[in-house]
Protein backbone atom coordinates (compact mmCIF):
# COMPACT_ATOMS: atom_id res chain seq x y z
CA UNK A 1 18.69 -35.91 -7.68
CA UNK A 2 19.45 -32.20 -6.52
CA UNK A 3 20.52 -32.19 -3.05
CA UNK A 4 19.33 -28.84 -1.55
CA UNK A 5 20.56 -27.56 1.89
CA UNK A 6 17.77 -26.66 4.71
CA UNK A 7 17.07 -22.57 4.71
CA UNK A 8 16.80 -21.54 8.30
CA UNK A 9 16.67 -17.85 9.02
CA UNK A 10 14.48 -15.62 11.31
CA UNK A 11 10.88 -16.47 9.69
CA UNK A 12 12.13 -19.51 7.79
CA UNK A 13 13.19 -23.16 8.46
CA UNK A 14 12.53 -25.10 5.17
CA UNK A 15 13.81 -28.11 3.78
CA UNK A 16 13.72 -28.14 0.17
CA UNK A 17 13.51 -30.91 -2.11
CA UNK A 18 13.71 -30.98 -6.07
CA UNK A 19 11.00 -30.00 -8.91
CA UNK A 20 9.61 -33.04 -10.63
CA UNK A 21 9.33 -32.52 -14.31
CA UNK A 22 5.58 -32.18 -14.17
CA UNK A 23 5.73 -29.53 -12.12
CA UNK A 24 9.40 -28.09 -14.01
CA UNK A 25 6.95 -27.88 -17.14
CA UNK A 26 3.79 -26.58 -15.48
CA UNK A 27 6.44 -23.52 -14.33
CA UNK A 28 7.62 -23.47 -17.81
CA UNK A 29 4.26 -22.47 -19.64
CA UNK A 30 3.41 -19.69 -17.61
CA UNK A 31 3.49 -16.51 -19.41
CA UNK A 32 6.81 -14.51 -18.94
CA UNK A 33 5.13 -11.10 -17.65
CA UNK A 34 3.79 -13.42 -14.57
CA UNK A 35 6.92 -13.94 -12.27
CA UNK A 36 5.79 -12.93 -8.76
CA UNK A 37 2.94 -15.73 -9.53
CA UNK A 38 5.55 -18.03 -10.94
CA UNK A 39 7.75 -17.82 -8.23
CA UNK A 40 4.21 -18.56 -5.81
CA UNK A 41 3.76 -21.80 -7.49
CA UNK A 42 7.60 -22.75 -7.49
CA UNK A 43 8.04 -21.97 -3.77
CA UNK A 44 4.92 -24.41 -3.24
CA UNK A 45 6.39 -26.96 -5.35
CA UNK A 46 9.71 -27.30 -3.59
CA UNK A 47 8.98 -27.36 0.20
CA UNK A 48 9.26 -30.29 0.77
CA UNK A 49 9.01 -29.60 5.02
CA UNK A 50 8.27 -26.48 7.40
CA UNK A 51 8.47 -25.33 10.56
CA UNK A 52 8.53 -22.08 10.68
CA UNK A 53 6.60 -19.55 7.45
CA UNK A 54 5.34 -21.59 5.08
CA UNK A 55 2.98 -19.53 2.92
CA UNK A 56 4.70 -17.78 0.07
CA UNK A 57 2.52 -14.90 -0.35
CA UNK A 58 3.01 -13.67 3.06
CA UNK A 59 6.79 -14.58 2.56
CA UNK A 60 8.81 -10.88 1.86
CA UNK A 61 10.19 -10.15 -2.18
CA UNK A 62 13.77 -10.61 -0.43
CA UNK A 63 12.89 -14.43 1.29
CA UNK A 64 10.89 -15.77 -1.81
CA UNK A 65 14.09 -14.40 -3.55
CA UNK A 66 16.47 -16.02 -1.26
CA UNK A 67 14.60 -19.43 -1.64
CA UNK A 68 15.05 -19.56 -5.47
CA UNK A 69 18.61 -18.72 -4.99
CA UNK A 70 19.11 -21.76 -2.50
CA UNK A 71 17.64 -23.62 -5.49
CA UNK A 72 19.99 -22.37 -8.03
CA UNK A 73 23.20 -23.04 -5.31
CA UNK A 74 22.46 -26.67 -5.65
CA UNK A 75 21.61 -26.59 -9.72
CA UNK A 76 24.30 -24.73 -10.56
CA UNK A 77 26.95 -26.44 -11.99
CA UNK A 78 29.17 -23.80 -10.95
CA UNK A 79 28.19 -24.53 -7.67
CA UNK A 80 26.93 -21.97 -4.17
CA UNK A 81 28.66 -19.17 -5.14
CA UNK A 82 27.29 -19.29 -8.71
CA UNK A 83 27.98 -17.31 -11.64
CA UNK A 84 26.24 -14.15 -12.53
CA UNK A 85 27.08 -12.31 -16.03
CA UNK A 86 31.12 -12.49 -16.75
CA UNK A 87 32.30 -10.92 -13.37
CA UNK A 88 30.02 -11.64 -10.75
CA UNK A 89 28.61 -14.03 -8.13
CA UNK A 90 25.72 -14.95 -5.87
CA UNK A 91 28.11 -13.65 -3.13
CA UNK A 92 28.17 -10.07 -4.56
CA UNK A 93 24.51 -9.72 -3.91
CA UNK A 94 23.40 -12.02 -1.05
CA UNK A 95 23.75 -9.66 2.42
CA UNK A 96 23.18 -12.91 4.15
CA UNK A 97 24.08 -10.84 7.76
CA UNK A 98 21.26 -8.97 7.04
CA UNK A 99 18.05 -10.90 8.30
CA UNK A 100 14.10 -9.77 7.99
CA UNK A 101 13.80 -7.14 11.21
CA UNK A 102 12.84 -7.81 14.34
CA UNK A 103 9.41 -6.81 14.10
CA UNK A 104 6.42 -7.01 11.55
CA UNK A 105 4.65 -3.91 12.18
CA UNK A 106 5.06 -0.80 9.42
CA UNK A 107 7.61 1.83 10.25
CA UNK A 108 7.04 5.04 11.00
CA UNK A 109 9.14 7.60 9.00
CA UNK A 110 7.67 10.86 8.58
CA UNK A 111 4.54 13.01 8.25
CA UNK A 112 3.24 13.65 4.43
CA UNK A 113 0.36 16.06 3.58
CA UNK A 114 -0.23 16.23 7.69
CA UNK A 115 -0.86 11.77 7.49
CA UNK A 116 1.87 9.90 9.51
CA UNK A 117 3.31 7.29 6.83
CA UNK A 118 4.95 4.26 7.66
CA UNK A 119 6.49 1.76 5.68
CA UNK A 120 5.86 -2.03 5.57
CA UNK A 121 7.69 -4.90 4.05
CA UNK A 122 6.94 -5.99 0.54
CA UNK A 123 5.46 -9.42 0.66
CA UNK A 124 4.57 -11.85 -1.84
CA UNK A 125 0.45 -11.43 -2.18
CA UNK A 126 1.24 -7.65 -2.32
CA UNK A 127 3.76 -7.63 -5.79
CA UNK A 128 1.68 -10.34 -7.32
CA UNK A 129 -1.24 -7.70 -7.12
CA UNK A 130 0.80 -5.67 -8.75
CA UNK A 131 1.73 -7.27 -11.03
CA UNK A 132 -1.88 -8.85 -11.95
CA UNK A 133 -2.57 -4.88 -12.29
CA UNK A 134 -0.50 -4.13 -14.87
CA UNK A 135 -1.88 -1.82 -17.79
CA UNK A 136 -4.39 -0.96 -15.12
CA UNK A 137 -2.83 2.37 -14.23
CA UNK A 138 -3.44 5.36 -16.83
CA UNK A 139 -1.59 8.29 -17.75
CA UNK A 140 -3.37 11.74 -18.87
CA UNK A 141 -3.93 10.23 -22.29
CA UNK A 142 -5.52 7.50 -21.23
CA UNK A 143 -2.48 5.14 -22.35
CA UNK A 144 -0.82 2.65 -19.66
CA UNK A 145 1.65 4.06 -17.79
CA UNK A 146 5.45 2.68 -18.28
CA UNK A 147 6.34 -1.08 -16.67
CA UNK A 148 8.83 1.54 -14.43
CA UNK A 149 6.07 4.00 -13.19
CA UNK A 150 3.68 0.89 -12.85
CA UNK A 151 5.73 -0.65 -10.53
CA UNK A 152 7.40 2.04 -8.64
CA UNK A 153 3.81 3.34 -7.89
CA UNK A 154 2.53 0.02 -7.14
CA UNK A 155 5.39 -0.45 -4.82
CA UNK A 156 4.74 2.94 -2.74
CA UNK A 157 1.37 2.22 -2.53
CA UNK A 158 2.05 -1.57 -1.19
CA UNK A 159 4.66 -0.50 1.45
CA UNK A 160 3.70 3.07 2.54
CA UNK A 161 1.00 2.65 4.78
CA UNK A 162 -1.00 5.69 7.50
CA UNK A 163 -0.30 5.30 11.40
CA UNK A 164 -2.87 2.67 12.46
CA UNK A 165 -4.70 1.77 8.92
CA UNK A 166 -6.25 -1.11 8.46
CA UNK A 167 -5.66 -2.71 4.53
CA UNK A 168 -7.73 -5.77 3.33
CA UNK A 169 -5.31 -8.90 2.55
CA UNK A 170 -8.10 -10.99 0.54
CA UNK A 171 -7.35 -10.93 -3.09
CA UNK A 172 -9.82 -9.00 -4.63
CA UNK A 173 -10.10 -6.90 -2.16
CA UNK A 174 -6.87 -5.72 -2.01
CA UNK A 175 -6.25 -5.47 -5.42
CA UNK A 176 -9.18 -3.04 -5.31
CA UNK A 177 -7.60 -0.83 -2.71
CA UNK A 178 -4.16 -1.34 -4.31
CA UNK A 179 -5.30 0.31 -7.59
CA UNK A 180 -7.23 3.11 -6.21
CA UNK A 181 -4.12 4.16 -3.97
CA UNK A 182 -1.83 3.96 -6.88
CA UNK A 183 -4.33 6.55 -8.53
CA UNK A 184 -4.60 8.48 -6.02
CA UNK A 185 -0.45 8.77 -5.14
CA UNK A 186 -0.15 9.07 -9.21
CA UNK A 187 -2.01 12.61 -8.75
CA UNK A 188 -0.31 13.81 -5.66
CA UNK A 189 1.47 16.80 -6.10
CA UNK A 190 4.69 16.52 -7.45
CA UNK A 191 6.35 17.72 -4.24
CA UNK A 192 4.60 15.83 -2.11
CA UNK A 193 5.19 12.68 -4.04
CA UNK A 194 8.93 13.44 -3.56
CA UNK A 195 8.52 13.19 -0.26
CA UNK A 196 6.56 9.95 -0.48
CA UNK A 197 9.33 8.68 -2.20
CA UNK A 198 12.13 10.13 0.46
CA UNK A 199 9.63 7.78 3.17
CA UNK A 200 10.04 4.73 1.34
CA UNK A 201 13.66 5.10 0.37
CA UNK A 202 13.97 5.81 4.30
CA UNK A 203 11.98 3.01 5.35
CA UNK A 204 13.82 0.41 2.86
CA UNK A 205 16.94 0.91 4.58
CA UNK A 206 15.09 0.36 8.00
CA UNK A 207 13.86 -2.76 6.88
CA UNK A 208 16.52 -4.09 4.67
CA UNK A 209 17.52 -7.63 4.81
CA UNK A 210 19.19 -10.09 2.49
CA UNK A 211 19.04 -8.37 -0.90
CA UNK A 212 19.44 -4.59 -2.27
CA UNK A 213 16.19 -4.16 -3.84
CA UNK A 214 15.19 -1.50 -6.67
CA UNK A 215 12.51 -1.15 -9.65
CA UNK A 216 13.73 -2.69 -12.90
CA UNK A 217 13.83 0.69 -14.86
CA UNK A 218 13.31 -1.03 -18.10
CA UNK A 219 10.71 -4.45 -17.37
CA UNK A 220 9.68 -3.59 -14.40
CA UNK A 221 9.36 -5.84 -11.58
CA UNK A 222 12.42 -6.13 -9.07
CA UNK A 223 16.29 -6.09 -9.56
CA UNK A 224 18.86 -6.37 -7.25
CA UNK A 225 21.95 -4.27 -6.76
CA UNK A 226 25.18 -5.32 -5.80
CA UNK A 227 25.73 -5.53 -1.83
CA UNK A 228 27.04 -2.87 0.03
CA UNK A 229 31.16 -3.79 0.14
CA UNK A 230 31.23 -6.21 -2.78
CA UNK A 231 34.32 -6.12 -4.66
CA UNK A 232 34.37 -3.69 -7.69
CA UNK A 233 30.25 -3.07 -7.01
CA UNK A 234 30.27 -0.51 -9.80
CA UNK A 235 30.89 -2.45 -12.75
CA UNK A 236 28.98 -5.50 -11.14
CA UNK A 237 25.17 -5.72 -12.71
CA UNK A 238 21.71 -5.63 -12.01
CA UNK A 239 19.97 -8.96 -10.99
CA UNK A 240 17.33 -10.73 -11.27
CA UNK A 241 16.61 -14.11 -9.39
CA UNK A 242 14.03 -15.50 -11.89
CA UNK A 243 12.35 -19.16 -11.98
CA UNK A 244 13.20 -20.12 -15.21
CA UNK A 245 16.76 -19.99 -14.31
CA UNK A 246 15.92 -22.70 -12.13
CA UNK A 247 14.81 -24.70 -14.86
CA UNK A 248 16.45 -27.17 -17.26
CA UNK A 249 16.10 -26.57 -21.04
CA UNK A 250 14.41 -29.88 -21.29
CA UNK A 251 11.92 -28.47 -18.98
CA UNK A 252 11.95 -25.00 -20.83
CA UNK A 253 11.05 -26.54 -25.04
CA UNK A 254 8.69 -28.96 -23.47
CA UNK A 255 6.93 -25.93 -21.28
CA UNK A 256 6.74 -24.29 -24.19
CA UNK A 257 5.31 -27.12 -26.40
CA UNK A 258 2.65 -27.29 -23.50
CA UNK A 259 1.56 -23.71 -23.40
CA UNK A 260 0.97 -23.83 -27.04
């Protein structure tokens, strides 16, 4: 049985306790373009006690991250500091002096198209909705847009948020208002979008904490850079934090078998 150390940070105090092979499989057949909703279920699975955030969808993308790496610590046979690629390790990535901010509330940054923006963390319910919209966003032809512009507009139009605006958090709701500000930032003009884009790279650093975050240029979804300071950063690479790394290969051909 995995023995996996308590999390405590600023938002989070969670003891964590293994997957059972039910639930290793049941993780295991979920389609591979579905990891924000993957890593929902997994996060439910595994704590075993709270006393602090519990809910995974309101968790940020950096704490649902850091919980599946305190998973892999204790899996990995390399141990905490585990492997990643040929030349790297868990401790190139993990800016563990860097906790979630002080405060919850969006960030102000600067004034776009004469609306204050602000930028607010990326949580959980907020890249699963993007991610359930995938294919939803068109370009001129009519054609989905790229995973890369998919996400990176999806992402804007999560965090970047006017002075004082209200957004729906229930599902469908959201999702609804999600998608029609991704259309409308996706016809901005092209200079003002650059300066959408100079609010949320602004705001990112503002709210930074535990991991380096960027757009996966090629799948989509969310990559991690090396942290600032780590040793030889430049030839270290991108990450990913995925569930299925979590899971044995027993787990992995009999998820499969089930899914079929």
């Amino acid at each position: 049985m995995l023995h996996i150390p308590a999390l405590i940070t600023r938002r989070l105090n969670l003891e964590l306790k293994e997957l059972t092979i039910s639930q290793a499989v049941s993780l295991a057949s979920m389609p591979l373009d579905t990891g924000e909703q993957e890593t929902t279920k997994f996060i439910g699975f595994i704590v075993d006690k709270s006393n602090g955030l519990s809910d995974p969808r309101l968790m940020t993308v950096q704490e649902r991250m850091l919980i599946v790496a305190q998973y892999l610590c204790a899996a990995s046979d390399d141990g905490p500091d585990f492997s990643i690629g040929e030349n790297a390790h868990y401790s190139d990535y993990l800016d563990g002096a860097a906790d979630v901010p002080e405060t919850d509330k969006p960030v102000y940054v600067a004034d776009v198209e004469g609306d204050k923006w602000c930028v607010q963390p990326l949580l959980g319910y907020m890249a699963e909705a993007i991610e359930r919209l995938q294919g939803e966003l068109k370009d001129n032809t009519g054609a989905a847009v790229s995973p890369y512009v998919h996400w990176l507009i999806g992402t804007l139009s999560a965090q970047l948020v006017r002075e004082n605006e209200e957004i729906p958090q229930e599902q469908g709701k959201y999702e609804e208002f999600l998608i029609h500000r991704m259309r409308v930032f996706f016809n901005y003009p092209e200079s003002a979008f650059a300066q959408l884009l100079f609010v949320w790279n602004e705001g990112k650093k503002i709210l930074h904490h535990f991991f380096n975050l960027e757009i996966d240029e090629v799948n989509g979804g969310y990559v991690v850079l090396p942290k600032e300071g780590a040793e030889n950063s430049e030839e270290l690479p991108l990450v990913k934090f995925p569930v299925h790394t979590c899971l044995s290969p027993i787990a992995g051909r009999m998820g499969k078998n089930f899914a079929r």
